[in-house]
Protein backbone atom coordinates (compact mmCIF):
# COMPACT_ATOMS: atom_id res chain seq x y z
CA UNK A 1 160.62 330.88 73.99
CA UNK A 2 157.70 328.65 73.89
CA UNK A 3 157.14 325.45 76.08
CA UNK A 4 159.50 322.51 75.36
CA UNK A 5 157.77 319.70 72.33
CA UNK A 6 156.17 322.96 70.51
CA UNK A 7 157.07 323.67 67.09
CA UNK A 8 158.95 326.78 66.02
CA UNK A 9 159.93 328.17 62.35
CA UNK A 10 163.43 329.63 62.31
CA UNK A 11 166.08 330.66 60.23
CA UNK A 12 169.13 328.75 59.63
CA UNK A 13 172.20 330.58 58.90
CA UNK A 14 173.27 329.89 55.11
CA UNK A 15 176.75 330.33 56.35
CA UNK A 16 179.49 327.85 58.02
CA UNK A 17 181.07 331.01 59.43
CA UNK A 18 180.54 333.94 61.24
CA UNK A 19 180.38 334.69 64.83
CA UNK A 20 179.76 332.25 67.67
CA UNK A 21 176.13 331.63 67.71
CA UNK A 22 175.22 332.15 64.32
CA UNK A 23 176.61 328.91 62.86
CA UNK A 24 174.94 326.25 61.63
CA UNK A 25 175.83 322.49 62.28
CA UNK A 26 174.43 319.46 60.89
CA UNK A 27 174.80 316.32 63.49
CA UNK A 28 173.44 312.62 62.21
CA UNK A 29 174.14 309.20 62.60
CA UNK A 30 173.75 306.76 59.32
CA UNK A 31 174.26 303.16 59.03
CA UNK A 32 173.67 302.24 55.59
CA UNK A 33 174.14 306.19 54.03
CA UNK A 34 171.14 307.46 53.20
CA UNK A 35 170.72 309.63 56.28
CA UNK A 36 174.08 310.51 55.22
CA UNK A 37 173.15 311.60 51.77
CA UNK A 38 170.13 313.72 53.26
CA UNK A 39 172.93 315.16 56.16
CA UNK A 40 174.49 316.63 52.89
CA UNK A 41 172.29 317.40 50.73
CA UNK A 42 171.26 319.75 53.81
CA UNK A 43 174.68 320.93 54.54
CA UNK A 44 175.25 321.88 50.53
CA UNK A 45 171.61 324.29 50.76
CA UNK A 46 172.76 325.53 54.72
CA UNK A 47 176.41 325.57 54.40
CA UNK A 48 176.03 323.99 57.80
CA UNK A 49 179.25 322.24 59.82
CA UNK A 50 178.71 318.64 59.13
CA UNK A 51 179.48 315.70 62.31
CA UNK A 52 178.76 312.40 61.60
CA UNK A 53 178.19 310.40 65.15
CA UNK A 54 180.31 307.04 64.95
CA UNK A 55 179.81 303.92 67.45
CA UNK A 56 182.91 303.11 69.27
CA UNK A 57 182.29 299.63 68.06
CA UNK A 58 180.84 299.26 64.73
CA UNK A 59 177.31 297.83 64.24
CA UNK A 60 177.90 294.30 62.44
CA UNK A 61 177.66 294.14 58.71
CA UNK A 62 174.40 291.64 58.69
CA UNK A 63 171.09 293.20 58.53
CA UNK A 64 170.20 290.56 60.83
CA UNK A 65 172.64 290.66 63.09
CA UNK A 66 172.16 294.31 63.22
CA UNK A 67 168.34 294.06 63.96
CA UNK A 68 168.99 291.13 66.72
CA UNK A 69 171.76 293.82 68.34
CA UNK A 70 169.41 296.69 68.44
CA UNK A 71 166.36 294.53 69.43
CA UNK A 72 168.75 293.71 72.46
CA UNK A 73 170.24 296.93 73.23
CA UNK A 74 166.98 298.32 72.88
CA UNK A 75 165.32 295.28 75.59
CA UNK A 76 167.81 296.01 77.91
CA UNK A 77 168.03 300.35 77.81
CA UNK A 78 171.44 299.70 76.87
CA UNK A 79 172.78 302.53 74.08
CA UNK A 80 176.33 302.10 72.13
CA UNK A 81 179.24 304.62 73.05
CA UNK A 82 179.90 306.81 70.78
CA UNK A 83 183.09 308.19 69.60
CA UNK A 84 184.25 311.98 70.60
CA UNK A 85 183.46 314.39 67.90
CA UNK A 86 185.16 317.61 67.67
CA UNK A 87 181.72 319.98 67.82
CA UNK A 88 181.75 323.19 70.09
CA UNK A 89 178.53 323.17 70.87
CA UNK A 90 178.72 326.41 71.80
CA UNK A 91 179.63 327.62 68.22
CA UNK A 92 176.32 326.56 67.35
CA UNK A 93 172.88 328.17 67.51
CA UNK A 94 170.80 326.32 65.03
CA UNK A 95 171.42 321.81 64.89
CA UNK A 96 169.93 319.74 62.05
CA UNK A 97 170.31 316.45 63.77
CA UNK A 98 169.57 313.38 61.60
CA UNK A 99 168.85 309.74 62.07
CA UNK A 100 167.40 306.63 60.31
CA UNK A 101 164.24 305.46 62.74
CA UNK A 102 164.42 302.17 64.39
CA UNK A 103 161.41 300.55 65.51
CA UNK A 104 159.48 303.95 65.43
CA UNK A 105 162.45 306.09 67.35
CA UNK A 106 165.40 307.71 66.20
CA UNK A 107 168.68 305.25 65.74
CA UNK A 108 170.15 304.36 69.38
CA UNK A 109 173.81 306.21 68.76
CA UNK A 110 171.74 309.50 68.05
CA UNK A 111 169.94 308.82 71.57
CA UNK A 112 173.40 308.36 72.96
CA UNK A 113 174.86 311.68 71.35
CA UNK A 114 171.71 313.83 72.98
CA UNK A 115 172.33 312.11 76.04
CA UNK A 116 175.80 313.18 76.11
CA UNK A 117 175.38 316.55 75.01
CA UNK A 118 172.49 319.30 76.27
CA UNK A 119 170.60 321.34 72.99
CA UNK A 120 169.22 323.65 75.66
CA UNK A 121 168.74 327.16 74.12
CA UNK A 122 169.01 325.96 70.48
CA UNK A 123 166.91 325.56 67.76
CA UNK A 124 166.78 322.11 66.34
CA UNK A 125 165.67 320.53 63.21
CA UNK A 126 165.11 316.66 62.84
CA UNK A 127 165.38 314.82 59.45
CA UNK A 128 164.77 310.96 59.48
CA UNK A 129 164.79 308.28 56.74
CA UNK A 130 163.16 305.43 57.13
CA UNK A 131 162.14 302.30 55.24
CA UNK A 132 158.44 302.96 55.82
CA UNK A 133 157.84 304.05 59.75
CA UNK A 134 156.63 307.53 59.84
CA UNK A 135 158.34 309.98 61.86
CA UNK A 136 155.44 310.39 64.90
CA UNK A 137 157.39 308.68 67.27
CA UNK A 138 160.85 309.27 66.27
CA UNK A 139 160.03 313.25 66.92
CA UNK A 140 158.20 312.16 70.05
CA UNK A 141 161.35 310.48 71.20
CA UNK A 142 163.95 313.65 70.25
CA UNK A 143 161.35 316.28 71.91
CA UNK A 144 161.81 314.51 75.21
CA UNK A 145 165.61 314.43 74.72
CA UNK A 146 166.41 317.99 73.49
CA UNK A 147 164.62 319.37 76.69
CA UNK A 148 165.01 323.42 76.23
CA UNK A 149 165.47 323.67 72.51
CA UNK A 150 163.41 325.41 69.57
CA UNK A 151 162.20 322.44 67.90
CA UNK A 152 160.74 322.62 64.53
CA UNK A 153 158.95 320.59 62.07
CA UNK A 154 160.90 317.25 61.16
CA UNK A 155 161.63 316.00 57.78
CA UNK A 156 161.28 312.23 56.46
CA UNK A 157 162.48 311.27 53.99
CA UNK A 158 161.30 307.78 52.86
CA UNK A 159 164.01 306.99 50.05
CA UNK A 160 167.47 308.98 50.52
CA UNK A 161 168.48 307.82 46.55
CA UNK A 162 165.36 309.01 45.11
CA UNK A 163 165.99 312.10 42.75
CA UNK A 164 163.74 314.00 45.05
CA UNK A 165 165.87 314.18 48.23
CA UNK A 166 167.23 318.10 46.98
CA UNK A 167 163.64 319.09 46.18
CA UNK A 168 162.28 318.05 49.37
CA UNK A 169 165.38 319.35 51.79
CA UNK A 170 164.35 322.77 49.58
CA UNK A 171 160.73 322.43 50.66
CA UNK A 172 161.48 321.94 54.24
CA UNK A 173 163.96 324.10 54.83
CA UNK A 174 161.45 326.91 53.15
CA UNK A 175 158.82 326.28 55.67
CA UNK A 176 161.07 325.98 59.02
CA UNK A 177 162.85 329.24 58.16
């Protein structure tokens, strides 16, 4: 295993069953959907388990209010609880965890979900969509908070409802395996 923030290709499992270890889950948080539509657009080419990661209170339906909540949460180090999922982390050898990036890091109820749950030992793929930030510090961010996993090259995708979102999961998923 090679030292924690390196990049590693590996090879996701194309199937959603099969022994412990050898699955493949796909974990991601999405506020407006499009990390959403990338989350499945990965799950249809991996066969991957798919977990969505839900606030226990819902993020208001104003942009604005939305950016003024994260701004704060974000001033103060404060993250949003989460709601329990039902992933066996153990099941899993191989996470595609996904997030839209917020002020240059990955979204704050992803954050919370890593710091709830240890990757240690796995091999991890990031995918991000973003408006226009690039995905430098979001990966920075997720390499200091899967401490112990395989983690391989990210994937940004800068608009989820472009025709190009299968083409480009296909193209990444071809180089990290």
């Amino acid at each position: 295993m090679g030292k924690v923030g390196e990049s590693h290709s590996f090879s996701a499992d194309s199937s959603s069953g099969g022994s412990a270890g050898g699955k493949t889950a796909i974990v991601f948080y999405s506020l407006s959907g499009n990390t959403k539509k990338v989350a499945e657009e990965i799950r249809r080419q991996t066969g991957g388990d798919l977990f969505e990661i839900r606030t226990a209170e819902p993020y208001p339906q104003s942009y604005t209010r939305v950016t003024e909540l994260v701004q704060e949460q974000r001033g103060s180090g404060t993250l949003p609880d989460v709601q329990p999922m039902p992933i066996r982390l153990g099941d899993y050898d191989t996470l595609f965890i996904g997030s839209p990036i917020w002020y240059g890091d990955s979204a704050l109820p992803l954050q919370k979900w890593l710091e709830e749950n240890s990757l240690a030992g796995k091999k991890v793929a990031a995918f991000f969509t973003s408006g226009g930030s690039s995905t430098a510090g979001a990966m920075a961010d997720l390499r200091g908070r899967v401490k112990g996993a395989k983690m391989s090259e990210g994937l940004w995708i800068l608009d989820a409802r472009s025709k190009n979102v299968s083409r480009k999961v296909t193209d990444w998923l071809g180089r990290i395996r």
